[in-house]
N, C-alpha and C. Protein backbone atom coordinates (compact mmCIF):
# COMPACT_ATOMS: atom_id res chain seq x y z
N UNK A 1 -34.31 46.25 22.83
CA UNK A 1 -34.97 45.41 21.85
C UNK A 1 -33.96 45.09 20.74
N UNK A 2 -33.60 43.85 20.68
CA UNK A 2 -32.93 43.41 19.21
C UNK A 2 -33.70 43.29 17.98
N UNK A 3 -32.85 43.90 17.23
CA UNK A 3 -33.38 44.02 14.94
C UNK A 3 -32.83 42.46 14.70
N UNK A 4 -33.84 42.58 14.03
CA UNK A 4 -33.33 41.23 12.80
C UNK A 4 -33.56 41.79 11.43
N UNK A 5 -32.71 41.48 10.70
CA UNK A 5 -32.40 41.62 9.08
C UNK A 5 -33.84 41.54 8.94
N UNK A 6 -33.98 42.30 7.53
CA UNK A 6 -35.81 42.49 7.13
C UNK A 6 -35.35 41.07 6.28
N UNK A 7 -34.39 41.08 5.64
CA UNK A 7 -33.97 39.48 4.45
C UNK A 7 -34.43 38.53 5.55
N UNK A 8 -34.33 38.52 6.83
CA UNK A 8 -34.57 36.80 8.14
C UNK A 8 -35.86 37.11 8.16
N UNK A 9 -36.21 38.22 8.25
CA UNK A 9 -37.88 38.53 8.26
C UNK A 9 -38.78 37.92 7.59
N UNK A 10 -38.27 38.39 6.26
CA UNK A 10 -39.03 38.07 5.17
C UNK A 10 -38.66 36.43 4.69
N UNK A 11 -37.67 36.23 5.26
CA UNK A 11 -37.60 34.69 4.74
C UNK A 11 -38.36 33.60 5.75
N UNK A 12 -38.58 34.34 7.06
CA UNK A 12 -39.19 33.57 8.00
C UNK A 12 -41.02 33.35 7.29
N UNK A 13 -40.91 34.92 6.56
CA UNK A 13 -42.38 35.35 6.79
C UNK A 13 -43.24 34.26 5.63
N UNK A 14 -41.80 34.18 4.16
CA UNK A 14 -41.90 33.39 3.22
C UNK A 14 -42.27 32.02 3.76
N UNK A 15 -41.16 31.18 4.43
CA UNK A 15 -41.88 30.11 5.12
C UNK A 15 -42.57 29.76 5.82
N UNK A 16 -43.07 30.31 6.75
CA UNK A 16 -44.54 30.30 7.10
C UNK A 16 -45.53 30.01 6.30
N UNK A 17 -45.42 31.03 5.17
CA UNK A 17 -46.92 31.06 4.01
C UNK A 17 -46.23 29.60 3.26
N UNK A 18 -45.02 29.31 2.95
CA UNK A 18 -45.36 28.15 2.39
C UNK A 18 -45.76 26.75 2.81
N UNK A 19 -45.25 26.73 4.56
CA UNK A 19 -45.67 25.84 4.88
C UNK A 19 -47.11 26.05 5.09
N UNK A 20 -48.10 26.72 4.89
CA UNK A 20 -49.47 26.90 5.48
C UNK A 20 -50.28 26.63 4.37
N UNK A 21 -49.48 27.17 3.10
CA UNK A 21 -50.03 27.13 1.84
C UNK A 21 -49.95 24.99 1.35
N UNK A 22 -48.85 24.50 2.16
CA UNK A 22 -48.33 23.07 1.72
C UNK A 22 -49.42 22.48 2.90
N UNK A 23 -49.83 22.96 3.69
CA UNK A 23 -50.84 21.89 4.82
C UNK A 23 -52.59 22.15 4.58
N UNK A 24 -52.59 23.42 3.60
CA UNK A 24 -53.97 23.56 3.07
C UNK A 24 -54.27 22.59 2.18
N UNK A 25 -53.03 22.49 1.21
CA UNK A 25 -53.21 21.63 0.08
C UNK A 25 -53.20 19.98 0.18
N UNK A 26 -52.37 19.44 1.30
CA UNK A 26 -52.69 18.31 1.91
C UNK A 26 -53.54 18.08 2.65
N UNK A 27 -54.76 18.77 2.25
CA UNK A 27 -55.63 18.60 4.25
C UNK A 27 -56.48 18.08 3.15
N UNK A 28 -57.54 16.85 3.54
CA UNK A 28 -58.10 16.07 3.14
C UNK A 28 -59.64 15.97 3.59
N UNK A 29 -60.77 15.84 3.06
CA UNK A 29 -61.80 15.70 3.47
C UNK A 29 -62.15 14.05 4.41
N UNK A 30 -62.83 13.98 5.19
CA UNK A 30 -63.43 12.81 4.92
C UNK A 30 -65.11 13.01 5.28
N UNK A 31 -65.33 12.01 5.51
CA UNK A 31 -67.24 11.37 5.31
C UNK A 31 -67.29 11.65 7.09
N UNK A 32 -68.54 12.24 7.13
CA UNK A 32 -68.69 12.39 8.77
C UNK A 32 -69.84 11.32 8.60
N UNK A 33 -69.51 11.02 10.20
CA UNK A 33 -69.83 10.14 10.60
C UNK A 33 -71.81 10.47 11.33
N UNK A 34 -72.45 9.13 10.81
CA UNK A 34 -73.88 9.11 11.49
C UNK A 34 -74.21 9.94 12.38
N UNK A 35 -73.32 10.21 13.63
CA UNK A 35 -73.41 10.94 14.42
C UNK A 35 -73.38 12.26 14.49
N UNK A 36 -72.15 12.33 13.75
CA UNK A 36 -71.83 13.99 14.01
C UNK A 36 -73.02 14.64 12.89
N UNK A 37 -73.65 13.49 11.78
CA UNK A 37 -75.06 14.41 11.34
C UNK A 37 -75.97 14.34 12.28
N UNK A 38 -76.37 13.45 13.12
CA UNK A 38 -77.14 13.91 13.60
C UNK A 38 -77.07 15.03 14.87
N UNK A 39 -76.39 14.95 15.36
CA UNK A 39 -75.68 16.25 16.39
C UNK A 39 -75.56 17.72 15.55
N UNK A 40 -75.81 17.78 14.08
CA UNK A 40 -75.88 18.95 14.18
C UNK A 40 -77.33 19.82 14.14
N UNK A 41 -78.31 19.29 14.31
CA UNK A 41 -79.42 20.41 14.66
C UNK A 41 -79.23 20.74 16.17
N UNK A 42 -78.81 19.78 17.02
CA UNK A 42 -78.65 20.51 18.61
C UNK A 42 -77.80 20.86 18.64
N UNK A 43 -76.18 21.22 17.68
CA UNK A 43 -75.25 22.01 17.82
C UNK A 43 -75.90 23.29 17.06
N UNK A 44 -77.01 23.37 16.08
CA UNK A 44 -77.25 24.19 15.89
C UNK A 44 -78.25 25.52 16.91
N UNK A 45 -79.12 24.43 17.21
CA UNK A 45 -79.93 25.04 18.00
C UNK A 45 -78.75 25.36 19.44
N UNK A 46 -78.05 25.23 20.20
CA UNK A 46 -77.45 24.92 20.83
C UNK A 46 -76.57 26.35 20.85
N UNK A 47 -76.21 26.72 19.56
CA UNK A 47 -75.76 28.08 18.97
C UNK A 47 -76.88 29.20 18.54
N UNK A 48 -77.88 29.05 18.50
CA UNK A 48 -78.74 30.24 18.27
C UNK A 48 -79.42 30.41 19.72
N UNK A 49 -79.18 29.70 20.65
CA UNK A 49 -79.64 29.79 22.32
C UNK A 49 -78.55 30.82 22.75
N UNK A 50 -77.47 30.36 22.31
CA UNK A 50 -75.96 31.01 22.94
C UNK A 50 -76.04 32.77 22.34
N UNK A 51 -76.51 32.56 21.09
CA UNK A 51 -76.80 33.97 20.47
C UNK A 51 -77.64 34.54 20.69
N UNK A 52 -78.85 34.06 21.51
CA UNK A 52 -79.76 34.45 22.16
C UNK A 52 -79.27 35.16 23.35
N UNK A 53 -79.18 34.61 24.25
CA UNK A 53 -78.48 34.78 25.29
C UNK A 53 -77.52 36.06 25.34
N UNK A 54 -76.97 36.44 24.44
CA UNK A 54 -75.84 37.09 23.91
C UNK A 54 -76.34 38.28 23.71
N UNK A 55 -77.66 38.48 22.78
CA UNK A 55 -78.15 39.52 22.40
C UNK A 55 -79.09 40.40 23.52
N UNK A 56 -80.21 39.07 24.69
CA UNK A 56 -80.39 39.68 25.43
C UNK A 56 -79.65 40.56 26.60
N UNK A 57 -78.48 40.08 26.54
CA UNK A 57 -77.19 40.98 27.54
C UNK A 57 -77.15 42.10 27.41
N UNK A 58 -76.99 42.05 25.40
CA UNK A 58 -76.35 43.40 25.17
C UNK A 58 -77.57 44.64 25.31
N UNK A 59 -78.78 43.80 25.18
CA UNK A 59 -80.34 44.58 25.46
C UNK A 59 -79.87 45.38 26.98
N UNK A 60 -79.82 44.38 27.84
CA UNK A 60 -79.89 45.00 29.02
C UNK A 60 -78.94 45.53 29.62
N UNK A 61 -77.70 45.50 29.25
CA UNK A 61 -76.78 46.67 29.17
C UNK A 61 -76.98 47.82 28.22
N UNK A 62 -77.20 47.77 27.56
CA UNK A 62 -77.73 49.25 27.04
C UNK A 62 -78.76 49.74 27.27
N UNK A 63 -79.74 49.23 27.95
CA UNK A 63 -80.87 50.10 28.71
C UNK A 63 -80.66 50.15 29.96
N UNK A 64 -79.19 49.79 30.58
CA UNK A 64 -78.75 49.76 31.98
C UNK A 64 -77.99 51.49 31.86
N UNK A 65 -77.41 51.25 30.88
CA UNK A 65 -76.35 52.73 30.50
C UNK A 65 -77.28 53.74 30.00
N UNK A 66 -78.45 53.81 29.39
CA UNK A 66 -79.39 54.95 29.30
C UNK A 66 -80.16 55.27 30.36
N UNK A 67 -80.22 54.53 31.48
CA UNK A 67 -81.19 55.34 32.81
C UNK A 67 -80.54 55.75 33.29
């Protein structure tokens, strides 16, 4: 396994956070569109099915592992 200087480390580690910190600060809102409001009650509902689903699993694996 090759070392790298903790100074290349930390300067890599520095630019990273600044470029992440420079694309947070340029990231821009915009206006959603007609659609994507109305798509979100069946993305919602759509996600509490999936969490449904999810929870009955974990039901029946754990009353699979207690008999």
């Amino acid at each position: 396994m090759e070392a790298i200087a903790q100074s290349m480390y930390y300067g890599w580690s520095k630019d990273f956070l600044e470029a992440g910190k420079k694309r947070l600060a340029d990231h821009t809102t915009r206006q959603a569109t007609s659609y994507e409001v109305k798509a979100l009650p069946r993305r919602g509902a759509a996600a509490e099915r999936g969490v449904g689903r999810g929870d009955t699993g974990n039901r029946l694996l754990k009353k699979a592992r207690s008999t």
